[in-house]
PDB file of N, CA and C in Angstrom:
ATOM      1  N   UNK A   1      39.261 -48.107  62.245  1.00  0.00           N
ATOM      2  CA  UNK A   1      39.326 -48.316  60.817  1.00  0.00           C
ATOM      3  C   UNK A   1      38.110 -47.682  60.146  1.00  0.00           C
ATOM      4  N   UNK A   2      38.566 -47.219  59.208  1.00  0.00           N
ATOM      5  CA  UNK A   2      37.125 -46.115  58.355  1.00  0.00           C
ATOM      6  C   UNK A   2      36.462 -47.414  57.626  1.00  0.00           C
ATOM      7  N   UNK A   3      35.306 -47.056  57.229  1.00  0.00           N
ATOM      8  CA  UNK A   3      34.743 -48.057  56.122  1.00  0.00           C
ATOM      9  C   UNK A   3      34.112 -47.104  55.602  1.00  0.00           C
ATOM     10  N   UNK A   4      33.667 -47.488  54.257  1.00  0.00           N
ATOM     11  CA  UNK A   4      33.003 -46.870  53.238  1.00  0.00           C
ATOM     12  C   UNK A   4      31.268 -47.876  52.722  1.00  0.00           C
ATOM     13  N   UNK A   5      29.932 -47.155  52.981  1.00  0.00           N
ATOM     14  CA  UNK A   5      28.668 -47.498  52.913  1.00  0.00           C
ATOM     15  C   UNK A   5      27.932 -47.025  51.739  1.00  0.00           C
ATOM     16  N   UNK A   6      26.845 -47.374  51.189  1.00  0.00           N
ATOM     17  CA  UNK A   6      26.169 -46.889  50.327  1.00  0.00           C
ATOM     18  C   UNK A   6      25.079 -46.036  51.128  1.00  0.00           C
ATOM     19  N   UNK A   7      25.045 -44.922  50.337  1.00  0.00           N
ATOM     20  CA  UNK A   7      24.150 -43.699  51.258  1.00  0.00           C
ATOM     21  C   UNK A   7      23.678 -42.333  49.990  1.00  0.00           C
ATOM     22  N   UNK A   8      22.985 -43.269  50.020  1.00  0.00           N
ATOM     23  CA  UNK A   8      21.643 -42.030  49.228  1.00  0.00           C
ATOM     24  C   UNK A   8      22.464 -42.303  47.353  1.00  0.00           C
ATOM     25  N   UNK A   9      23.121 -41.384  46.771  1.00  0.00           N
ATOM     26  CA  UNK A   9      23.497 -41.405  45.381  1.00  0.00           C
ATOM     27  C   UNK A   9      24.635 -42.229  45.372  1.00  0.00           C
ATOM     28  N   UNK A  10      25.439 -42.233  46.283  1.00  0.00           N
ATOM     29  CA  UNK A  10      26.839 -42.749  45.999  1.00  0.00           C
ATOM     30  C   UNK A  10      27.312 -43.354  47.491  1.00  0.00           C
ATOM     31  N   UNK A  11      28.579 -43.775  47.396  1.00  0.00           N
ATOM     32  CA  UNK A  11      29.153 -44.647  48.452  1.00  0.00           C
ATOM     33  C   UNK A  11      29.675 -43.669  49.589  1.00  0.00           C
ATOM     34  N   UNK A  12      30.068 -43.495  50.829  1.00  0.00           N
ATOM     35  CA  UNK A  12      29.585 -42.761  51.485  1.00  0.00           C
ATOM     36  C   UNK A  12      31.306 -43.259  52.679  1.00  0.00           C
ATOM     37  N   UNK A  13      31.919 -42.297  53.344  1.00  0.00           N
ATOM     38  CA  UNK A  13      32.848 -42.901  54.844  1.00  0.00           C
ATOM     39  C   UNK A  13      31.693 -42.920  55.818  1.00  0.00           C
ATOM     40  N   UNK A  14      32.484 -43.794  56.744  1.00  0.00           N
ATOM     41  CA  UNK A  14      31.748 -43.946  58.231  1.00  0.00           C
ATOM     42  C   UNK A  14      32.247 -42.934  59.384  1.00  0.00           C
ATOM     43  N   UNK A  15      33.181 -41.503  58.746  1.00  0.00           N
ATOM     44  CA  UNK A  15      33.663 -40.742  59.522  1.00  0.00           C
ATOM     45  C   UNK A  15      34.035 -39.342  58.927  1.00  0.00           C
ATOM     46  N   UNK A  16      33.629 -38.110  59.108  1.00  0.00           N
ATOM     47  CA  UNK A  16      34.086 -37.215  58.033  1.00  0.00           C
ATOM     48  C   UNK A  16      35.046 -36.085  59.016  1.00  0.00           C
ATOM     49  N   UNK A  17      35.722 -35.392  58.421  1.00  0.00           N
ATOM     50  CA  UNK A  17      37.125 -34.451  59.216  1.00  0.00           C
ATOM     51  C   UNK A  17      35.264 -33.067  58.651  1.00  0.00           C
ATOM     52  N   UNK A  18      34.791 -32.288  59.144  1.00  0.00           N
ATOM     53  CA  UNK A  18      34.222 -31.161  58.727  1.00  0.00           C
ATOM     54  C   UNK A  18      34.601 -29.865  59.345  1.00  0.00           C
ATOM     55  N   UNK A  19      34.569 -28.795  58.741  1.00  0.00           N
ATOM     56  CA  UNK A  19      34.982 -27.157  59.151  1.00  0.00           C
ATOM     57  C   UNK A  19      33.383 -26.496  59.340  1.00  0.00           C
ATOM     58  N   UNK A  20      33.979 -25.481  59.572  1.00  0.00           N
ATOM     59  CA  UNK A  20      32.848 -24.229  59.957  1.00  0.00           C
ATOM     60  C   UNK A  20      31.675 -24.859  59.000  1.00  0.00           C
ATOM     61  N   UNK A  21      32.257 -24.133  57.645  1.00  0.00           N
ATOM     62  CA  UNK A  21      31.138 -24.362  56.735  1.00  0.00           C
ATOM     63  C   UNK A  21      30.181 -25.329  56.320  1.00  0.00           C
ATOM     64  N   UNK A  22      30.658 -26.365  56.755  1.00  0.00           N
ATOM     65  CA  UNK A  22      29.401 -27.513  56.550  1.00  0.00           C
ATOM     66  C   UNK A  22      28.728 -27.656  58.170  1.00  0.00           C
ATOM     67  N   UNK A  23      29.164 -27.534  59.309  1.00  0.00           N
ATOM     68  CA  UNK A  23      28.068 -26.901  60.454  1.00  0.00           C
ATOM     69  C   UNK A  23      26.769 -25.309  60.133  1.00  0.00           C
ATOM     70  N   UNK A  24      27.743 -24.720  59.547  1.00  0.00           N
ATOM     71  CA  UNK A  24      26.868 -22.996  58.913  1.00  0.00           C
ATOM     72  C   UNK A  24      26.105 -23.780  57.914  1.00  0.00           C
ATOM     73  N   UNK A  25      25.901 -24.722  56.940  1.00  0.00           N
ATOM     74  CA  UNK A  25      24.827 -25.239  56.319  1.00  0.00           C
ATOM     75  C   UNK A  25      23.610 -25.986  56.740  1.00  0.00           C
ATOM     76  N   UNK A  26      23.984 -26.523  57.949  1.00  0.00           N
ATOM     77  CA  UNK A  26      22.774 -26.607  59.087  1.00  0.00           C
ATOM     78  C   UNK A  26      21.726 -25.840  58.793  1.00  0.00           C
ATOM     79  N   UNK A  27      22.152 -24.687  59.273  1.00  0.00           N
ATOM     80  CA  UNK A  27      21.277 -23.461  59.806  1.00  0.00           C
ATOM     81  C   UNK A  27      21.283 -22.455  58.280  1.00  0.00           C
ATOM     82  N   UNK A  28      21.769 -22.633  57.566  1.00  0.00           N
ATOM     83  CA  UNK A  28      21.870 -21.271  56.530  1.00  0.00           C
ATOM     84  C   UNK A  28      22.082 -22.015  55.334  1.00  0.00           C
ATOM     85  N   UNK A  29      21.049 -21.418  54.293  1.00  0.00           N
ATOM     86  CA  UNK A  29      20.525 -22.239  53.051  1.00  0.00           C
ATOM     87  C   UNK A  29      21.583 -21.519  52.019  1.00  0.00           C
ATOM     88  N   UNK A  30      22.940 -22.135  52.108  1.00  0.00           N
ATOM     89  CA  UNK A  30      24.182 -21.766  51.167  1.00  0.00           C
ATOM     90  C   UNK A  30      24.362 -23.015  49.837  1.00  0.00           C
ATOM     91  N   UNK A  31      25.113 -22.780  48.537  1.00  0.00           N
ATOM     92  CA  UNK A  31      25.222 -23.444  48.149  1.00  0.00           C
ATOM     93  C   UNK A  31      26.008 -24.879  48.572  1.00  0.00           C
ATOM     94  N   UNK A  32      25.630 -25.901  48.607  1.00  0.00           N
ATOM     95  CA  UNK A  32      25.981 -27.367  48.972  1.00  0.00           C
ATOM     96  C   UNK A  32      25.369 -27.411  50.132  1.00  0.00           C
ATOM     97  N   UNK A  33      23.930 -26.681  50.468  1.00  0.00           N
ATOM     98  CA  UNK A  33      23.267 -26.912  52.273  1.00  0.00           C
ATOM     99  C   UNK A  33      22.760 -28.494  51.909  1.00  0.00           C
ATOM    100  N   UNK A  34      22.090 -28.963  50.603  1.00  0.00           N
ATOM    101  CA  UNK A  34      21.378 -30.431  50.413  1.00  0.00           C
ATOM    102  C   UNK A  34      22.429 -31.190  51.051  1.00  0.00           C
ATOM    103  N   UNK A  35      23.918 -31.239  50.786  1.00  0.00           N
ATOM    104  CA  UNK A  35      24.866 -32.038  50.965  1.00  0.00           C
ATOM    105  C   UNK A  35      24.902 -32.379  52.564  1.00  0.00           C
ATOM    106  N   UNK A  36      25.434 -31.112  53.214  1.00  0.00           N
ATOM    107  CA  UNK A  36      25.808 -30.831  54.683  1.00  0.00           C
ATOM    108  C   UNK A  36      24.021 -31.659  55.530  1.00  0.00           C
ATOM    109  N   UNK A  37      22.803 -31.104  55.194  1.00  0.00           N
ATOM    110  CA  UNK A  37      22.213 -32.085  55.517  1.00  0.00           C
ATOM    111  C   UNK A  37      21.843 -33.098  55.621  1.00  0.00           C
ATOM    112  N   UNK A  38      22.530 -33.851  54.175  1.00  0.00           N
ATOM    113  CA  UNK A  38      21.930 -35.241  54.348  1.00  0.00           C
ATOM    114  C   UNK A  38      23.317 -35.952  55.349  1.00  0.00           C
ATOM    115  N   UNK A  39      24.266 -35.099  55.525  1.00  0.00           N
ATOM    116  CA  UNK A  39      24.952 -35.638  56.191  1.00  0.00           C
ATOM    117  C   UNK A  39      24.799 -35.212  58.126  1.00  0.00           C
ATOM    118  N   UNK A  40      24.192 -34.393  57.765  1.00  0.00           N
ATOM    119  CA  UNK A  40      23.949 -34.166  59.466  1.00  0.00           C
ATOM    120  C   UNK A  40      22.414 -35.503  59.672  1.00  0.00           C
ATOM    121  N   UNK A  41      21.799 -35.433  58.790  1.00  0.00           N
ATOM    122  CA  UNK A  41      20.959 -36.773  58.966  1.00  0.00           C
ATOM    123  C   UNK A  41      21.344 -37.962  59.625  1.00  0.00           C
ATOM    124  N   UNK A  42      22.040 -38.058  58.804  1.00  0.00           N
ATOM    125  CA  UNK A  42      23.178 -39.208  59.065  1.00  0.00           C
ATOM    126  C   UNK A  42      23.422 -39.371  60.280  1.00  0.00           C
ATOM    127  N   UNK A  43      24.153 -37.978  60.395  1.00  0.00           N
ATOM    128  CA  UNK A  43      25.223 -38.273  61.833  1.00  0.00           C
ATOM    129  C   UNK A  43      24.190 -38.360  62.971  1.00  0.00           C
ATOM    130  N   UNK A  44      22.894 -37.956  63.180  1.00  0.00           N
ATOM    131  CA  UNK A  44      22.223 -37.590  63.979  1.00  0.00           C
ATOM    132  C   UNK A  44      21.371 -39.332  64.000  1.00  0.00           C
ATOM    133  N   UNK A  45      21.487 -39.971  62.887  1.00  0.00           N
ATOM    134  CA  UNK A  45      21.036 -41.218  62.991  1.00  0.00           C
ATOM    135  C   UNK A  45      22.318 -42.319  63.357  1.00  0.00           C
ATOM    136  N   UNK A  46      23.135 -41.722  63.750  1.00  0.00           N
ATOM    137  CA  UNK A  46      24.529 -42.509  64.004  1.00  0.00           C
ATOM    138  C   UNK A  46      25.115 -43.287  62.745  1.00  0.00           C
ATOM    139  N   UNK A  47      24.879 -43.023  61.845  1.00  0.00           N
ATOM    140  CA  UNK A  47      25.533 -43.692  60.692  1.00  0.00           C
ATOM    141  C   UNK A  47      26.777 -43.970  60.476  1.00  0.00           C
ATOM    142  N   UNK A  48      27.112 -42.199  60.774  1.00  0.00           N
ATOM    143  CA  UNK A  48      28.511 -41.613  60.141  1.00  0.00           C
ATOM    144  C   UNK A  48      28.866 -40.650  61.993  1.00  0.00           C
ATOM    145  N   UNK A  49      30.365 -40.774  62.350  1.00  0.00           N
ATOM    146  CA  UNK A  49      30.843 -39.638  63.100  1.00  0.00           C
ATOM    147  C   UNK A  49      31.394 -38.504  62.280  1.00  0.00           C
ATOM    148  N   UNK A  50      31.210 -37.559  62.859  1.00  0.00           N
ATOM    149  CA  UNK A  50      32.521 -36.341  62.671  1.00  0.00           C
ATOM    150  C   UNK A  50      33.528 -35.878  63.726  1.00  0.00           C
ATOM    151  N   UNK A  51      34.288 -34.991  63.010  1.00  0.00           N
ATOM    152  CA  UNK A  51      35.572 -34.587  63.721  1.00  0.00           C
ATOM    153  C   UNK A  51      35.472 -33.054  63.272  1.00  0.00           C
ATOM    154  N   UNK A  52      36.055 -32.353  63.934  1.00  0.00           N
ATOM    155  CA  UNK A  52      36.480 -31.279  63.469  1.00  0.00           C
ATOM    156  C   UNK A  52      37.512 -30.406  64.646  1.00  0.00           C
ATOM    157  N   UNK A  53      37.886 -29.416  64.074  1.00  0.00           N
ATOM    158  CA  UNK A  53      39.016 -28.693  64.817  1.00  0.00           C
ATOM    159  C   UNK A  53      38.022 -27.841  66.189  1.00  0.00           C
ATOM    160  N   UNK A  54      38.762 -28.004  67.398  1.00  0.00           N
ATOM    161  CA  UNK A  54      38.204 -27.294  68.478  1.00  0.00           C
ATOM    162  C   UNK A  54      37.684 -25.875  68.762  1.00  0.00           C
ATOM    163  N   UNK A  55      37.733 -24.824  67.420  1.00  0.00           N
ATOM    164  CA  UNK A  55      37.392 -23.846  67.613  1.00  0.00           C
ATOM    165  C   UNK A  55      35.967 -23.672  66.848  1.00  0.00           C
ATOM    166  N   UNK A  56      35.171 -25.053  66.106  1.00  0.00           N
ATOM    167  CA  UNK A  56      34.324 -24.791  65.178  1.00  0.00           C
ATOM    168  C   UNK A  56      33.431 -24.175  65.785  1.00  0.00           C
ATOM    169  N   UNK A  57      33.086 -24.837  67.121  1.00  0.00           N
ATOM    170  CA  UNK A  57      31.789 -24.364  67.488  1.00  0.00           C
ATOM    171  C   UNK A  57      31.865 -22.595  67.712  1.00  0.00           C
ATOM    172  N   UNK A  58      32.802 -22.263  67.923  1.00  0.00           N
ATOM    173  CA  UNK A  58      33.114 -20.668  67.980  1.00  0.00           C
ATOM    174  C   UNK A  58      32.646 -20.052  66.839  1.00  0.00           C
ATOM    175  N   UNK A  59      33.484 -20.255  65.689  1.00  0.00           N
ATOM    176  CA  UNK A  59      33.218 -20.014  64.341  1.00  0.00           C
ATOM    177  C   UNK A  59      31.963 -19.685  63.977  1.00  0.00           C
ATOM    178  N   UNK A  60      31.108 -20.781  64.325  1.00  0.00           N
ATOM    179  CA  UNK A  60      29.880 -21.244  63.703  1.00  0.00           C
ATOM    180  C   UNK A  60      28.844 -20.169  64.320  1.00  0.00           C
ATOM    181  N   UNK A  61      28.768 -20.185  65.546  1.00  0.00           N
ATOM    182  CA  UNK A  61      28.062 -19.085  66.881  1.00  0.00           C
ATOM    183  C   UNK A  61      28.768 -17.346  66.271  1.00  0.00           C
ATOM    184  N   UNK A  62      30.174 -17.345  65.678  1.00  0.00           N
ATOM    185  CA  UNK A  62      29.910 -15.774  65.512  1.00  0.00           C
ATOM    186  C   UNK A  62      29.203 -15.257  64.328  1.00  0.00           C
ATOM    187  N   UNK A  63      29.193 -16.204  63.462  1.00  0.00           N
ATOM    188  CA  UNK A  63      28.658 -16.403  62.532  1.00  0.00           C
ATOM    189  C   UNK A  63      27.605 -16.192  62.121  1.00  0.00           C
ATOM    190  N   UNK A  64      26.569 -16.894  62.880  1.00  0.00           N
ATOM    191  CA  UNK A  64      25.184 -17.025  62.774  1.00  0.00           C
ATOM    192  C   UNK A  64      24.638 -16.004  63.710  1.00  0.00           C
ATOM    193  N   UNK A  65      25.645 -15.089  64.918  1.00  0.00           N
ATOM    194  CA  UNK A  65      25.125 -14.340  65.627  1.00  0.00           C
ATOM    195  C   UNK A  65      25.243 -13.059  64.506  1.00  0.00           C
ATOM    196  N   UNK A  66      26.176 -12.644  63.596  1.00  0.00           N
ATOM    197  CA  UNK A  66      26.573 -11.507  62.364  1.00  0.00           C
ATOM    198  C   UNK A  66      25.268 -11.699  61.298  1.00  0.00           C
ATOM    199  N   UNK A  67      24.505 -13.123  61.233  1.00  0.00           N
ATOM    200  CA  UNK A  67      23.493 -12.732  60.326  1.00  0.00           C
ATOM    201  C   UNK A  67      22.516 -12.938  61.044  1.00  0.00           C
ATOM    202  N   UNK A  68      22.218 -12.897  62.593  1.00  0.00           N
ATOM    203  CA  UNK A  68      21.158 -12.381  63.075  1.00  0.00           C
ATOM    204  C   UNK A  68      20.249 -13.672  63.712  1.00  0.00           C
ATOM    205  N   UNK A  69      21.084 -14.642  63.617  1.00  0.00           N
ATOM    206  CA  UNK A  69      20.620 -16.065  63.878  1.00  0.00           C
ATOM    207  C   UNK A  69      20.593 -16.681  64.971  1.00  0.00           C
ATOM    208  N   UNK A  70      21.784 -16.063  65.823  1.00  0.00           N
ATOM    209  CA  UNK A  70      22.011 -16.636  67.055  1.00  0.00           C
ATOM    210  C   UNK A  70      21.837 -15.092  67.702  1.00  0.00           C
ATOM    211  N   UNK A  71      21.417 -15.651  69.334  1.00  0.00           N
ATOM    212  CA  UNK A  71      21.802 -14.514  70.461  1.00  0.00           C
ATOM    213  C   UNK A  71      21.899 -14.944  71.554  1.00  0.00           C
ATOM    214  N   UNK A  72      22.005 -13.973  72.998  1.00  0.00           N
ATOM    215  CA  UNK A  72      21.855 -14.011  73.667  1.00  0.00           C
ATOM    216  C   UNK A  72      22.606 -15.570  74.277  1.00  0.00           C
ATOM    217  N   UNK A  73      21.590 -16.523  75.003  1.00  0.00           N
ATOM    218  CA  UNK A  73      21.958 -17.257  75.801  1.00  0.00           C
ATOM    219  C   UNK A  73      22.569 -18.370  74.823  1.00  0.00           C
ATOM    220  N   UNK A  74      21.937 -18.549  73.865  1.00  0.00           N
ATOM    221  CA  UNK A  74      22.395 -19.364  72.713  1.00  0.00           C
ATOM    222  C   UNK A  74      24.071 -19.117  72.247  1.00  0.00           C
ATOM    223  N   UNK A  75      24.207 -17.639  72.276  1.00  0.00           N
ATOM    224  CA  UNK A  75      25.696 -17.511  71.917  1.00  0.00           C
ATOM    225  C   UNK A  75      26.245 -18.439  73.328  1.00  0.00           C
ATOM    226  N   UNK A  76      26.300 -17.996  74.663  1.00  0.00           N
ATOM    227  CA  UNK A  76      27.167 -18.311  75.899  1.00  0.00           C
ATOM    228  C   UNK A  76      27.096 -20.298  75.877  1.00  0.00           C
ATOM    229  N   UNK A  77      25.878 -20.962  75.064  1.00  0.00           N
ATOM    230  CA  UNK A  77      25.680 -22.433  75.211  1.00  0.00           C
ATOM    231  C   UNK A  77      26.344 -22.871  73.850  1.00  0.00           C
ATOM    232  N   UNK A  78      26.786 -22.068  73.267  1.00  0.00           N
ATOM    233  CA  UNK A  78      27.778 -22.680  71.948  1.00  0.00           C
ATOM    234  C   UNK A  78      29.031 -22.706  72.150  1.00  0.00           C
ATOM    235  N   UNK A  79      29.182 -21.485  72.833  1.00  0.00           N
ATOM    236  CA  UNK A  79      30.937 -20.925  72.997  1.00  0.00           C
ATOM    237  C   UNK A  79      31.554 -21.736  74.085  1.00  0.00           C
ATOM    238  N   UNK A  80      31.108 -22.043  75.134  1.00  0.00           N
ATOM    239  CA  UNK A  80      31.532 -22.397  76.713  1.00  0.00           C
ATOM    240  C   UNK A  80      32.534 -23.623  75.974  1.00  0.00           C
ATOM    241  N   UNK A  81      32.998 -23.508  77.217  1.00  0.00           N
ATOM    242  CA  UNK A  81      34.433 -24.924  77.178  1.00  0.00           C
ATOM    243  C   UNK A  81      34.044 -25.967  76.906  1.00  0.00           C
ATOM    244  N   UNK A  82      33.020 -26.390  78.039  1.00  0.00           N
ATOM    245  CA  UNK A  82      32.304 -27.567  78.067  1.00  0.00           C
ATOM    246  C   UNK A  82      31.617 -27.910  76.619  1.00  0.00           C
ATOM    247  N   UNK A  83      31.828 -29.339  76.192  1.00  0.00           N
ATOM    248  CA  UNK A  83      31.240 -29.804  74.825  1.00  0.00           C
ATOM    249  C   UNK A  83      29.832 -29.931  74.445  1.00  0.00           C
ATOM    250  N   UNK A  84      29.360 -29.075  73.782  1.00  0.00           N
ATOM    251  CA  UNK A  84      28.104 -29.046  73.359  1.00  0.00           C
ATOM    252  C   UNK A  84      27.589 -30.029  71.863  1.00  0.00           C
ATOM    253  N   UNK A  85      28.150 -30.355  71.635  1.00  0.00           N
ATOM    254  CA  UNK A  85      28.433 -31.742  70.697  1.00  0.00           C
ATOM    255  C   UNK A  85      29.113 -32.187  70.883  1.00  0.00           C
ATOM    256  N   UNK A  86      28.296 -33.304  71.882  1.00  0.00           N
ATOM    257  CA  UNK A  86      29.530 -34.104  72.748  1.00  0.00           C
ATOM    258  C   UNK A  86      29.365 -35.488  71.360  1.00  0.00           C
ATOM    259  N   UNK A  87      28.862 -35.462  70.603  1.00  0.00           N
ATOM    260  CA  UNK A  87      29.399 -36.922  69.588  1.00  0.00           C
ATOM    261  C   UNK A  87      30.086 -36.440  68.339  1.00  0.00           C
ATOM    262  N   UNK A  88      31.098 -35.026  68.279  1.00  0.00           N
ATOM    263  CA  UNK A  88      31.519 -34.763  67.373  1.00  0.00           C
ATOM    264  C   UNK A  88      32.758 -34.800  68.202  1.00  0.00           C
ATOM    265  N   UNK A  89      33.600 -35.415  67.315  1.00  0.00           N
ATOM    266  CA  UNK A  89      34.947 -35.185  68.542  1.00  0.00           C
ATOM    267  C   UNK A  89      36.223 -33.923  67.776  1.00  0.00           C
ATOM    268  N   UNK A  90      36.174 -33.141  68.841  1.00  0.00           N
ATOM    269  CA  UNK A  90      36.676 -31.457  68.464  1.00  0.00           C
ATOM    270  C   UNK A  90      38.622 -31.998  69.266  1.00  0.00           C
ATOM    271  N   UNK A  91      39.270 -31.704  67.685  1.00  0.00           N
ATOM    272  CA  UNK A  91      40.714 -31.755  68.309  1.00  0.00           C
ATOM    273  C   UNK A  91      41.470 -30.388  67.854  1.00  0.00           C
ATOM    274  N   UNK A  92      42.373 -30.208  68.852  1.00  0.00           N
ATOM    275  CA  UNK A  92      42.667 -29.461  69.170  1.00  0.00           C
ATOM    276  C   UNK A  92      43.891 -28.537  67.799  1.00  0.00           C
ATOM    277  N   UNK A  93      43.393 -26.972  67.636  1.00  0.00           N
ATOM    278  CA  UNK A  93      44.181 -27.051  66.214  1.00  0.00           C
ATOM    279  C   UNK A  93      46.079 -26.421  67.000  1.00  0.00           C
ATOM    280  N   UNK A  94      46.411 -26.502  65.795  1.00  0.00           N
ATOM    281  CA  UNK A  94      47.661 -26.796  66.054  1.00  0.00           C
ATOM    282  C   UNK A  94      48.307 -25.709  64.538  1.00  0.00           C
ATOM    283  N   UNK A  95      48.728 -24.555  64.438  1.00  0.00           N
ATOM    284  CA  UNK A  95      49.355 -23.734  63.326  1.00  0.00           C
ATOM    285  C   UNK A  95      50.496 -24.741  62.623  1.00  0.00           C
ATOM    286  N   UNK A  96      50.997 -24.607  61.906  1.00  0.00           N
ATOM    287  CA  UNK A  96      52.562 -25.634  61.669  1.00  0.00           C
ATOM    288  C   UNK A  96      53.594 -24.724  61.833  1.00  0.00           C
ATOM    289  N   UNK A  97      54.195 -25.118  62.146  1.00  0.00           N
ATOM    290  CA  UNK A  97      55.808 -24.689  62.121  1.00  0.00           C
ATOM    291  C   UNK A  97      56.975 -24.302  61.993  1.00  0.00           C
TER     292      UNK A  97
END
């Protein structure tokens, strides 16, 4: 069951669905990066989980390797099968039909 908390300006879920782009605000100072961090805060203080689709971490690694951010061994420890954010739970995408 989701619940909803007070967190920082406004009321806040205890679980968020996130894409590429709010992982790429981590690392890369885009418009809404304040947002994506106070929520990786969060998650990193266990507040809040995330979810996202199983190819993010891909996404995110070609990404940051095109503006010069990632390399080398760092690309092969993002990409691999095995879960490298093992407290984000990555499901599997699915096209429709």
């Amino acid at each position: 069951m989701r619940s909803w908390t007070s967190f920082g300006k406004g009321l806040v879920a205890d679980a968020y669905i996130v894409d590429t782009g709010v992982f790429l605000r981590w690392f890369v100072d885009q418009p809404g990066y304040e947002h994506a961090r106070e929520m990786q805060d969060a998650f990193l203080r266990g507040q809040v989980m995330l979810e996202t689709a199983d190819f993010a971490r891909i996404e995110v690694a070609g990404v940051l390797r095109k503006k010069g951010l990632l390399s080398g061994r760092l690309i092969a420890c993002m990409t691999q099968s095995s879960p490298n954010w093992p407290s984000i739970e990555a499901f599997p995408f699915s096209p429709p039909t």
